[in-house]
Protein backbone atom coordinates (compact mmCIF):
# COMPACT_ATOMS: atom_id res chain seq x y z
CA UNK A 1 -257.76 -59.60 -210.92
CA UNK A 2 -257.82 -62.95 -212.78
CA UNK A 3 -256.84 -63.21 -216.95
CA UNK A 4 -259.58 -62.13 -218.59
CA UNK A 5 -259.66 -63.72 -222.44
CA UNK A 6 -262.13 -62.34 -224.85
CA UNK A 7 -262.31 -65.93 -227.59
CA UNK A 8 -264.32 -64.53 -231.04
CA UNK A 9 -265.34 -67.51 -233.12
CA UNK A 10 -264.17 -66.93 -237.52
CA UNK A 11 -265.15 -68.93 -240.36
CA UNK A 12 -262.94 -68.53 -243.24
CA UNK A 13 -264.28 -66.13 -245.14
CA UNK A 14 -261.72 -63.57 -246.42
CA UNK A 15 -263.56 -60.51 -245.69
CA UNK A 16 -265.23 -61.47 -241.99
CA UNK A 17 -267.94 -59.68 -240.43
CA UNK A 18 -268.59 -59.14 -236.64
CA UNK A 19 -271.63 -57.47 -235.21
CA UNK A 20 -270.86 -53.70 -233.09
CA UNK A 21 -270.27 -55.03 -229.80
CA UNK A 22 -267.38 -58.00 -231.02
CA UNK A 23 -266.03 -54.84 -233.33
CA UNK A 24 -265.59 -52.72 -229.83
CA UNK A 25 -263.95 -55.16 -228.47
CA UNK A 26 -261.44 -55.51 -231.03
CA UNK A 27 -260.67 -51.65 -231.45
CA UNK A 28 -260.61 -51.48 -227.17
CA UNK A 29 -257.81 -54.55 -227.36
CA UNK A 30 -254.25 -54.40 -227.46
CA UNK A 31 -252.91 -58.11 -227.74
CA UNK A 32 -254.23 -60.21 -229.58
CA UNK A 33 -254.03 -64.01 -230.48
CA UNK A 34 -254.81 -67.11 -232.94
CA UNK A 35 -253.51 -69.03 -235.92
CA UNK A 36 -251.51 -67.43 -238.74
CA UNK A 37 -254.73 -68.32 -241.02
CA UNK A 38 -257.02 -65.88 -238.49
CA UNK A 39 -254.20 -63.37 -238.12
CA UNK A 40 -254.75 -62.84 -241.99
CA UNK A 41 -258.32 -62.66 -242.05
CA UNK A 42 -258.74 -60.71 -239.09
CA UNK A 43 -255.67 -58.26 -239.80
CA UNK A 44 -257.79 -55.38 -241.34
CA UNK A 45 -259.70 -55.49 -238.01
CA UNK A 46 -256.96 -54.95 -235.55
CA UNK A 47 -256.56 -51.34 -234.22
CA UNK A 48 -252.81 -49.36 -234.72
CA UNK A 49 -250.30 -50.87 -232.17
CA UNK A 50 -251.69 -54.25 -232.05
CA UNK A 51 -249.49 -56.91 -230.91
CA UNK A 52 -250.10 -60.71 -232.28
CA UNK A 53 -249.56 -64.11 -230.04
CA UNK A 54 -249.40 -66.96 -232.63
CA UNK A 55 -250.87 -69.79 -231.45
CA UNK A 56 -248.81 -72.70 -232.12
CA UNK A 57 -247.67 -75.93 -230.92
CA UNK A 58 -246.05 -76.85 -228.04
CA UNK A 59 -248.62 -74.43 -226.04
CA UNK A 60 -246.41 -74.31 -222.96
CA UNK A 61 -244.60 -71.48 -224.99
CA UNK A 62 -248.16 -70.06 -226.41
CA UNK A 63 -249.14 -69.76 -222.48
CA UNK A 64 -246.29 -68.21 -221.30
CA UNK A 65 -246.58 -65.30 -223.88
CA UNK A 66 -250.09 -64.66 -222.23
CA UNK A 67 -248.53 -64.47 -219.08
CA UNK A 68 -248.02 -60.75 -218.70
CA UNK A 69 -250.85 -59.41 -220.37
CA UNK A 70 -254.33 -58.83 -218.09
CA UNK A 71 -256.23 -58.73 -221.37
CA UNK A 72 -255.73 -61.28 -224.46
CA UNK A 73 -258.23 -61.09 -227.38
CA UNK A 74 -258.23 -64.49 -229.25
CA UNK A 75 -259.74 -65.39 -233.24
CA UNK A 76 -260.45 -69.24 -233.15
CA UNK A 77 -262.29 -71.52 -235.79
CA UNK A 78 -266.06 -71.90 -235.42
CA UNK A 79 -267.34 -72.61 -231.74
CA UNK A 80 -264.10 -72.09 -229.45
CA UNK A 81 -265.72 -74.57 -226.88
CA UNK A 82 -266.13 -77.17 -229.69
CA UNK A 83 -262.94 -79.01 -229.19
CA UNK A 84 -261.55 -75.61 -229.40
CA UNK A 85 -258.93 -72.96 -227.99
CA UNK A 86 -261.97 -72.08 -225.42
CA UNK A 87 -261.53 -75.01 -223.35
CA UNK A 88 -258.09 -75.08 -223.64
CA UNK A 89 -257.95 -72.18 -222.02
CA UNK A 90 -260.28 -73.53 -219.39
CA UNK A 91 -258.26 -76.48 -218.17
CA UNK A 92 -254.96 -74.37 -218.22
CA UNK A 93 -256.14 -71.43 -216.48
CA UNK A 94 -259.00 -72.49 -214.40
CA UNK A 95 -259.60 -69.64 -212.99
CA UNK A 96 -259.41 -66.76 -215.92
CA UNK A 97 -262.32 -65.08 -216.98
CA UNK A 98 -263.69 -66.15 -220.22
CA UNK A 99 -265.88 -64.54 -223.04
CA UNK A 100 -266.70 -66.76 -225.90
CA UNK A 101 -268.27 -64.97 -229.34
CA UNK A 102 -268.99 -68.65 -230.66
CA UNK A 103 -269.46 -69.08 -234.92
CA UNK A 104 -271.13 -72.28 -236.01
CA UNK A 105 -268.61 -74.85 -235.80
CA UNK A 106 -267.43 -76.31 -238.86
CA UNK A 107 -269.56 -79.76 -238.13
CA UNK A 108 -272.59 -77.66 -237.96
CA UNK A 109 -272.08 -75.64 -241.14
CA UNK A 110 -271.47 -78.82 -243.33
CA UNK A 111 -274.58 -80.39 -241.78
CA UNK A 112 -276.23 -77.01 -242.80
CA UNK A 113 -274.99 -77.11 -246.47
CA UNK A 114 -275.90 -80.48 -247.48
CA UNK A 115 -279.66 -79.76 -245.35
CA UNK A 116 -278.96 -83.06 -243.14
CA UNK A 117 -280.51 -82.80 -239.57
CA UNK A 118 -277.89 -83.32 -236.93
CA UNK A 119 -279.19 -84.05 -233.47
CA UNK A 120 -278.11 -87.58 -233.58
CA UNK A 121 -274.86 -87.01 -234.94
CA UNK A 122 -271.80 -88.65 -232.89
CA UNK A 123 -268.89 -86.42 -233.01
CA UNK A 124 -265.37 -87.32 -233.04
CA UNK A 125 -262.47 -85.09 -233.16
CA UNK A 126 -259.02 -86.72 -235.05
CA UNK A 127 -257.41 -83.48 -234.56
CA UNK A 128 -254.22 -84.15 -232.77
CA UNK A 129 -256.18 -87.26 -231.35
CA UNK A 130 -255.23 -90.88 -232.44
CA UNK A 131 -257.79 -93.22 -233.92
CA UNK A 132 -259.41 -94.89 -231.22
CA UNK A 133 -263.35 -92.90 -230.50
CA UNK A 134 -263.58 -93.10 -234.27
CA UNK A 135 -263.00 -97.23 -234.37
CA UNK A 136 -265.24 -97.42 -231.73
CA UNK A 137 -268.25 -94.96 -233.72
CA UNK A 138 -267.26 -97.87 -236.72
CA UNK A 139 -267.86 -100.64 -234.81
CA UNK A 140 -270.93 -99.60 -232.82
CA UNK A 141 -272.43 -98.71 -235.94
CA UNK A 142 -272.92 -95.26 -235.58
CA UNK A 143 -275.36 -94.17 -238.87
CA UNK A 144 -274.20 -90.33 -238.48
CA UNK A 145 -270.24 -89.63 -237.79
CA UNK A 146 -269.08 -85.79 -237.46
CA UNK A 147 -265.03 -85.85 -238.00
CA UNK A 148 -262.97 -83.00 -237.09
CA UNK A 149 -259.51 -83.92 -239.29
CA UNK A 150 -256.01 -82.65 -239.38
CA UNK A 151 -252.79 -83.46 -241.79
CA UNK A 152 -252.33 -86.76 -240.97
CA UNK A 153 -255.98 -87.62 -240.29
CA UNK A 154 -257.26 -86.41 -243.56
CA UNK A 155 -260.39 -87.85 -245.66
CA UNK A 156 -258.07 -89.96 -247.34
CA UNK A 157 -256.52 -92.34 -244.82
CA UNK A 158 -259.77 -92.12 -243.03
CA UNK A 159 -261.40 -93.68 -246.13
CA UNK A 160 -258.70 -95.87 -246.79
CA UNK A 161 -258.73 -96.89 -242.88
CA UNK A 162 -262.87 -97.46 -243.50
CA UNK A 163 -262.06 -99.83 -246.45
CA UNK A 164 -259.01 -101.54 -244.51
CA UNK A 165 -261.51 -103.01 -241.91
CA UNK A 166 -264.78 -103.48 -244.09
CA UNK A 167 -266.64 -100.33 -243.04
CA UNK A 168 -267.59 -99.39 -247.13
CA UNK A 169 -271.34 -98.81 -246.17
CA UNK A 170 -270.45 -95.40 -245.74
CA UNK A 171 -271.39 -92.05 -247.93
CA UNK A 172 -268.78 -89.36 -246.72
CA UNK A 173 -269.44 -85.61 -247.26
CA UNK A 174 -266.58 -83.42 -246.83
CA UNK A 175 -266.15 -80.03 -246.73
CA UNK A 176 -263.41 -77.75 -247.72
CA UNK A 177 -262.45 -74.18 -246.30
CA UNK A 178 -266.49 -73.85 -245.26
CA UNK A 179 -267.51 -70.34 -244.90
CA UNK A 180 -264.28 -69.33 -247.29
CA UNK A 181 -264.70 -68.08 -251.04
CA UNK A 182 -262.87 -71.08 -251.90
CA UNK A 183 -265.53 -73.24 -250.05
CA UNK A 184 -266.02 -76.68 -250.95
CA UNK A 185 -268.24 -80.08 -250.54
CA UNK A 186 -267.91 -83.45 -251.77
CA UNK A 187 -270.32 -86.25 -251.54
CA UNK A 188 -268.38 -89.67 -252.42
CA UNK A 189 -268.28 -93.15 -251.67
CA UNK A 190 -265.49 -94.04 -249.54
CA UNK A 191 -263.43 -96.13 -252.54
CA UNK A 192 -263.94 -92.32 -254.01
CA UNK A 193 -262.67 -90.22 -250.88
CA UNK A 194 -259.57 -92.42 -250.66
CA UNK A 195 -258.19 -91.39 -254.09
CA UNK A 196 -258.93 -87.91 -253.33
CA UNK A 197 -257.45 -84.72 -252.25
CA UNK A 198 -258.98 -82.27 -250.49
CA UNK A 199 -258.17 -78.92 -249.14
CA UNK A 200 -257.32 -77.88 -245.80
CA UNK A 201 -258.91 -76.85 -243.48
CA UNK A 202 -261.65 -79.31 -243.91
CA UNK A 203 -264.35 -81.84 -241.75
CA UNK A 204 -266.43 -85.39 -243.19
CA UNK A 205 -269.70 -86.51 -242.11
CA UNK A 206 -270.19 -90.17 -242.72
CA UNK A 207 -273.29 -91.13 -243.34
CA UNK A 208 -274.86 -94.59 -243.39
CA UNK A 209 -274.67 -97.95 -241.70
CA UNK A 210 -271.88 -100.01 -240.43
CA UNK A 211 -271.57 -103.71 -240.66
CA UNK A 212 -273.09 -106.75 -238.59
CA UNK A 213 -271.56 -107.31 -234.90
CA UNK A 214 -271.83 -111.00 -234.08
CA UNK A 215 -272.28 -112.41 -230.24
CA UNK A 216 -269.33 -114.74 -230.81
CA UNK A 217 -267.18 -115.22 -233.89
CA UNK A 218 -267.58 -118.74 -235.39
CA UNK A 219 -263.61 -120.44 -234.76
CA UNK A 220 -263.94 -121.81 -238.48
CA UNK A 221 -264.46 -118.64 -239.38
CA UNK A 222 -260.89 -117.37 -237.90
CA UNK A 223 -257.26 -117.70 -239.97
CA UNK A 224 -255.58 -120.23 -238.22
CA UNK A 225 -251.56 -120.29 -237.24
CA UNK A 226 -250.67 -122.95 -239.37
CA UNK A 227 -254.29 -124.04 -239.68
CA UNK A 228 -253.99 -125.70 -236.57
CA UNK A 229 -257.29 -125.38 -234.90
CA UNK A 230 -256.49 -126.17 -231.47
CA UNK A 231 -254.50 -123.05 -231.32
CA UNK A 232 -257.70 -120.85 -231.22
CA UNK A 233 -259.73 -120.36 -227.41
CA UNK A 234 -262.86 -121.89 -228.74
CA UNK A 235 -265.70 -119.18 -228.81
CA UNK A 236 -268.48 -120.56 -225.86
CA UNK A 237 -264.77 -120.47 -223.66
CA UNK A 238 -263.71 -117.04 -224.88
CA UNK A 239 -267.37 -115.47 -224.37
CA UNK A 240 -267.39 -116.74 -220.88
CA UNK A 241 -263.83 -115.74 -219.95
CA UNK A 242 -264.36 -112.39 -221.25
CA UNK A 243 -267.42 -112.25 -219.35
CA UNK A 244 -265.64 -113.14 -216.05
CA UNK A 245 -263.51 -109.91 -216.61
CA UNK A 246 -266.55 -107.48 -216.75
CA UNK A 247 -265.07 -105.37 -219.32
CA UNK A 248 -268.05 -103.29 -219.39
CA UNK A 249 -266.94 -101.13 -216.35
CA UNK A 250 -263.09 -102.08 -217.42
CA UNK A 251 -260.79 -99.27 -219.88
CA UNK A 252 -257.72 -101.17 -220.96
CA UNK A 253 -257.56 -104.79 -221.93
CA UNK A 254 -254.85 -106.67 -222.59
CA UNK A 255 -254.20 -110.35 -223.99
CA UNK A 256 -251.44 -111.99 -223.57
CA UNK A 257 -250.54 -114.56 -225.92
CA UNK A 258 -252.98 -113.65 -228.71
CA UNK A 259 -252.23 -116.29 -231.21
CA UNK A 260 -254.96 -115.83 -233.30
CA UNK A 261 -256.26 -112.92 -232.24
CA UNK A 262 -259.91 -114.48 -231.15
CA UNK A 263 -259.80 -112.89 -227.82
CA UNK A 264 -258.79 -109.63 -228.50
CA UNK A 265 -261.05 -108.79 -231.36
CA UNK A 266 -264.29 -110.28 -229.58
CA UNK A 267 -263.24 -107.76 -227.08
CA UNK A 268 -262.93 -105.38 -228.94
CA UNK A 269 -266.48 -105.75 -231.47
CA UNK A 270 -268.05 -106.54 -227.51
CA UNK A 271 -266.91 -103.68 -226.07
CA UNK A 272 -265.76 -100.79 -228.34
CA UNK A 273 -264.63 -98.39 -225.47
CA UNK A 274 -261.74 -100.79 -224.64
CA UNK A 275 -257.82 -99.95 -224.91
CA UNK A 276 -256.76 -103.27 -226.75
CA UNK A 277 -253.21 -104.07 -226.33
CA UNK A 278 -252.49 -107.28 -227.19
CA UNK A 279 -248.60 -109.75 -226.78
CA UNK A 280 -248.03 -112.70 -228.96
CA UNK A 281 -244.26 -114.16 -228.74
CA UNK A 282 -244.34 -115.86 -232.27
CA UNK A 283 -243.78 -113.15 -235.51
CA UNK A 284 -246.82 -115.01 -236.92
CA UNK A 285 -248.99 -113.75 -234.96
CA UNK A 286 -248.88 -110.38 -236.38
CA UNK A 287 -249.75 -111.24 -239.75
CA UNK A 288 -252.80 -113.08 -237.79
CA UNK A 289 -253.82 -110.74 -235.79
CA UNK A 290 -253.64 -107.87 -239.27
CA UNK A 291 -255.51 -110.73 -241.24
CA UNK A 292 -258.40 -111.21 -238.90
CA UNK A 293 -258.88 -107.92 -237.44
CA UNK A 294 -259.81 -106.97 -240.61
CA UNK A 295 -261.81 -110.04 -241.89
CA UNK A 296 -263.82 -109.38 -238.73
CA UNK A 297 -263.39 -104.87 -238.86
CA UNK A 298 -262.20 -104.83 -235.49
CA UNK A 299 -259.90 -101.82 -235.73
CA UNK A 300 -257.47 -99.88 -232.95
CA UNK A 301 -256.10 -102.97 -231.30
CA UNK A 302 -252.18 -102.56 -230.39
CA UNK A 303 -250.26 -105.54 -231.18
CA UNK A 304 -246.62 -106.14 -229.48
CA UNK A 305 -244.66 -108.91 -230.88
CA UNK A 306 -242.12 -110.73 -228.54
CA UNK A 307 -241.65 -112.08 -225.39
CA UNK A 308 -243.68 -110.08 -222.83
CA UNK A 309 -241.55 -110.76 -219.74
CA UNK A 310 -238.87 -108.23 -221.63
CA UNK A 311 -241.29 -106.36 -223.08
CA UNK A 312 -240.98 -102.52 -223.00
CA UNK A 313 -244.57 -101.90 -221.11
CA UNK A 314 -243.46 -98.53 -220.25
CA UNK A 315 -246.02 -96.73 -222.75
CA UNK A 316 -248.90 -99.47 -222.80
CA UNK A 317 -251.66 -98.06 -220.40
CA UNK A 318 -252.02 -100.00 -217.37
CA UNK A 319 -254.38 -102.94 -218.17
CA UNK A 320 -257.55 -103.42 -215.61
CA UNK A 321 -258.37 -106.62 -217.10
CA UNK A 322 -255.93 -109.37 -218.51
CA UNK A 323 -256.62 -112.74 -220.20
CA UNK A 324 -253.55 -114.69 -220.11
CA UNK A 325 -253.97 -117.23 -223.34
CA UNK A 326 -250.21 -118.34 -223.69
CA UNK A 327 -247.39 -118.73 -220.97
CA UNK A 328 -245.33 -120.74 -222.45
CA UNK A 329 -244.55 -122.20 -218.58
CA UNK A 330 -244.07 -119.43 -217.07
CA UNK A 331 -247.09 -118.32 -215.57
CA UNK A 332 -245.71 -117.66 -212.03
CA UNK A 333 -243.20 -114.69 -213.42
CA UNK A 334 -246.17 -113.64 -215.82
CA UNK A 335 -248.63 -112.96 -213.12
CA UNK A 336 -245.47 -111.14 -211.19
CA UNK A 337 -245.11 -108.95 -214.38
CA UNK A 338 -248.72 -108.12 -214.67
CA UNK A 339 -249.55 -107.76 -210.59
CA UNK A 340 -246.41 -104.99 -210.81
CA UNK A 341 -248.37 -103.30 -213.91
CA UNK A 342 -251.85 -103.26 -213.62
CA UNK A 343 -254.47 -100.97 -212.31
CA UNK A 344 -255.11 -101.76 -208.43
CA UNK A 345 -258.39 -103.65 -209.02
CA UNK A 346 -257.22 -105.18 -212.03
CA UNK A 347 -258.37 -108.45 -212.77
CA UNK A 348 -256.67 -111.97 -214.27
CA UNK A 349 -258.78 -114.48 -216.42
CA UNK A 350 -256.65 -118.03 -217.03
CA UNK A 351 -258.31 -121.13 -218.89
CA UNK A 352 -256.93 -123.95 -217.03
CA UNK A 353 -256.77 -127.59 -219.07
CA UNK A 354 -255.84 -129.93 -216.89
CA UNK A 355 -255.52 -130.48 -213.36
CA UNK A 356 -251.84 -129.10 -213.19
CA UNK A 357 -252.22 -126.01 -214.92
CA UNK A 358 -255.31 -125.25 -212.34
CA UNK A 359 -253.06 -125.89 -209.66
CA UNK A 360 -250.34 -123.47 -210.95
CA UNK A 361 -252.36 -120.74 -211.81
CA UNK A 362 -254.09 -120.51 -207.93
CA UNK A 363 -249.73 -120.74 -206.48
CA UNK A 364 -248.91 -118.68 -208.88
CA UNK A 365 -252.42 -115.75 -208.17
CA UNK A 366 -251.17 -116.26 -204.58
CA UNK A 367 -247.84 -115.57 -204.81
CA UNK A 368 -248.53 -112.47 -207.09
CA UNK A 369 -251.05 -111.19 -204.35
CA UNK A 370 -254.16 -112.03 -206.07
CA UNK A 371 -256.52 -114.65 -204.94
CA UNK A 372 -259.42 -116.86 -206.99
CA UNK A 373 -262.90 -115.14 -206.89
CA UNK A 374 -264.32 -116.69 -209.59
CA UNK A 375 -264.18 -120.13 -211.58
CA UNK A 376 -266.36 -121.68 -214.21
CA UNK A 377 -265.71 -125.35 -215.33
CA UNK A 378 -266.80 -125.55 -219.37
CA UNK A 379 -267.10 -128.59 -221.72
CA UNK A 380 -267.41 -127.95 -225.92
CA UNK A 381 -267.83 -130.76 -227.89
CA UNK A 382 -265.70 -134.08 -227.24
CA UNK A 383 -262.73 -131.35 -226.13
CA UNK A 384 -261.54 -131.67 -222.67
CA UNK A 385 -263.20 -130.28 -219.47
CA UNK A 386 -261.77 -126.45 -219.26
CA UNK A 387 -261.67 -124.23 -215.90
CA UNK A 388 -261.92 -120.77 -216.48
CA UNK A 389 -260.07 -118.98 -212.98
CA UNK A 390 -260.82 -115.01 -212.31
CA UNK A 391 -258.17 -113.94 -210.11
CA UNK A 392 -258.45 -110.33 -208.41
CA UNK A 393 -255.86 -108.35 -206.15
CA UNK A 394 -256.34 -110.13 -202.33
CA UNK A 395 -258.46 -108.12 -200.46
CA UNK A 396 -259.51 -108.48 -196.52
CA UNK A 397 -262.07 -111.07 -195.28
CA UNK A 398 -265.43 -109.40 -194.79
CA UNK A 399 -264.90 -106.76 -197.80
CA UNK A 400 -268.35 -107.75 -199.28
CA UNK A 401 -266.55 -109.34 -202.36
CA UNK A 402 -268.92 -112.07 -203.61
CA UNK A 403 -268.29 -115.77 -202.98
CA UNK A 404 -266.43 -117.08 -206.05
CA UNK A 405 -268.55 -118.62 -208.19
């Protein structure tokens, strides 16, 4: 017979009440699990000769402990299918048998205490999560943001994160302990919830507008590396190159020789979803790329400082699109680096200024595997004629790949 987990929803009230039929299954269990915060509210509850599974991290250990028993009776927080212990029991044992007694989750119950409607609500969960869905709610604007916090996450440094890139537009309500005696809510601005402390276990809804995306940055606009303005990819060449790389349907982006920074954070206010990772060989370019990420509130992009043929790549993501924007001559052992990293359909963008370069870049695709399927020759101002080159992994004739264009 498969696992069979009974998952009863709490709030954190100190005395908690359960309709008859969640009651008989309490007194009718034998081993029980949750947090240490549910194993004292729920303690009264649990019938002589109960035996308690702590749930705590790493869960390898948690899992094992439910190995023996047919029958496990678990408390969780709110709706245990709400980013909860539900579906973590889900993925790990696909096929036990699960009963879920859901509460409101805590979202839900903050949304109900300061009467705000919540359909259009976009939910994020920081809870063991890093920052990324939440930079990308920011940027896109989102006027309703649900935020599920832990220790490190907490409505502090999200505040202060909020301010960092420009995002003050804000009201954030937050919540302490809901459903507890000791219950709490706040409604501040987010200068306010950055000075604050707050109680834990608590949740934030922001609520409000973001600030204006632009279609293309103006360059004058940008802090320069030694003010030098041919050191920035002008934007009508960065718009189309980023366009070659069809980073809507692409998940990790990475720039290589940021300088500036121009590419990577139109990428990122463009297309929120991506995984920015972004290699600049000159120390400046970190104090750059911190200066104008901000100045623009492009948050979440990973900056690596140093030459990326040593790099350490082996916890960046494997990029599915690549602008190169630097290579410092060595393009040939660059593309060799990136063809050996990259997702198979992973694609190359290279702006080409001259004649030579143009000629380098197509040995250099070739030798890495990859061949040209796309090319767009651009002109701003009185600068000099640039090709923009789209190289993709070769493929077989007859594969119904376009024709470059």
């Amino acid at each position: 017979m498969p696992q069979q987990f009974i998952i009863i929803g709490t709030d954190d009230n100190a005395a908690p009440h359960f309709p008859e039929e969640i009651l008989a299954q309490i007194a009718a269990g034998r081993i029980f699990s949750g947090g240490r915060r549910h194993r004292e509210l729920v303690a009264p509850l649990l019938p002589p000769g109960a035996e308690w599974i702590d749930i705590v991290t790493p869960l390898d250990e948690v899992f094992r402990a439910y190995a023996p028993h047919p029958k496990i009776v678990v408390f969780a927080s709110g709706d245990p299918l709400f980013f909860g212990f539900a579906a973590t029991v889900r993925r790990r044992l696909p096929d036990a048998e699960i009963v879920v007694h859901p509460r409101f989750n805590s979202l839900q119950t903050l949304a109900h205490r300061i009467v705000m409607p919540y359909e259009r609500m976009r939910i994020v969960s920081l809870t063991g999560r890093p920052w990324h869905e939440f930079d990308r709610a920011l940027i896109e604007g989102c006027p309703q943001i649900g935020v599920l916090t832990d220790r490190t996450h907490t409505p502090a440094a999200i505040a202060r994160r909020m301010l960092d890139y420009g995002y003050a537009g804000y009201t954030l309500h937050v919540g302490e302990r809901l459903g507890g005696t000791s219950e709490r809510i706040h409604r501040l601005s987010a200068e306010e919830a950055a000075r604050g402390e707050f109680a834990a276990p608590n949740c934030l809804i922001l609520e409000g507008a973001g600030r204006k995306r632009p279609f293309g940055i103006p360059d004058e606009r940008f802090e320069l590396l030694d003010g030098r303005a041919r050191m920035i990819t002008k934007m009508p060449v960065r718009l189309t190159a980023l366009s070659l790389l069809d980073l809507n349907r692409r998940q990790v982006f990475w720039d290589v020789g940021f300088c500036t920074g121009s590419v990577s954070i139109e990428a990122r206010l463009q297309f929120p979803h991506l995984h920015v990772h972004s290699f600049e060989i000159r120390p400046e370019g970190e104090r750059l790329m911190q200066t104008n990420s901000r100045r623009f509130g492009a948050p979440g992009i990973e900056t690596h400082i140093g030459d990326f043929l040593t790099a350490d790549l082996g916890g960046t993501p494997a990029p599915d699109a690549v602008f190169i924007g630097g290579h410092g001559g060595r393009l040939d052992e660059m593309l060799q680096r990136i063809a050996r990293v990259r997702a198979p359909d992973g694609a190359v963008v290279f702006n080409s200024v001259s004649e030579e370069s143009l000629a380098l870049f197509e040995r250099s695709a070739e030798a890495a595997g990859m061949e040209i399927t796309g090319r767009i020759a651009l002109q701003v101002d009185r600068h000099n004629k640039i090709e923009i080159l789209r190289a993709e992994p070769a493929r077989e004739a007859g594969d119904g790949r376009p024709e470059p264009r």
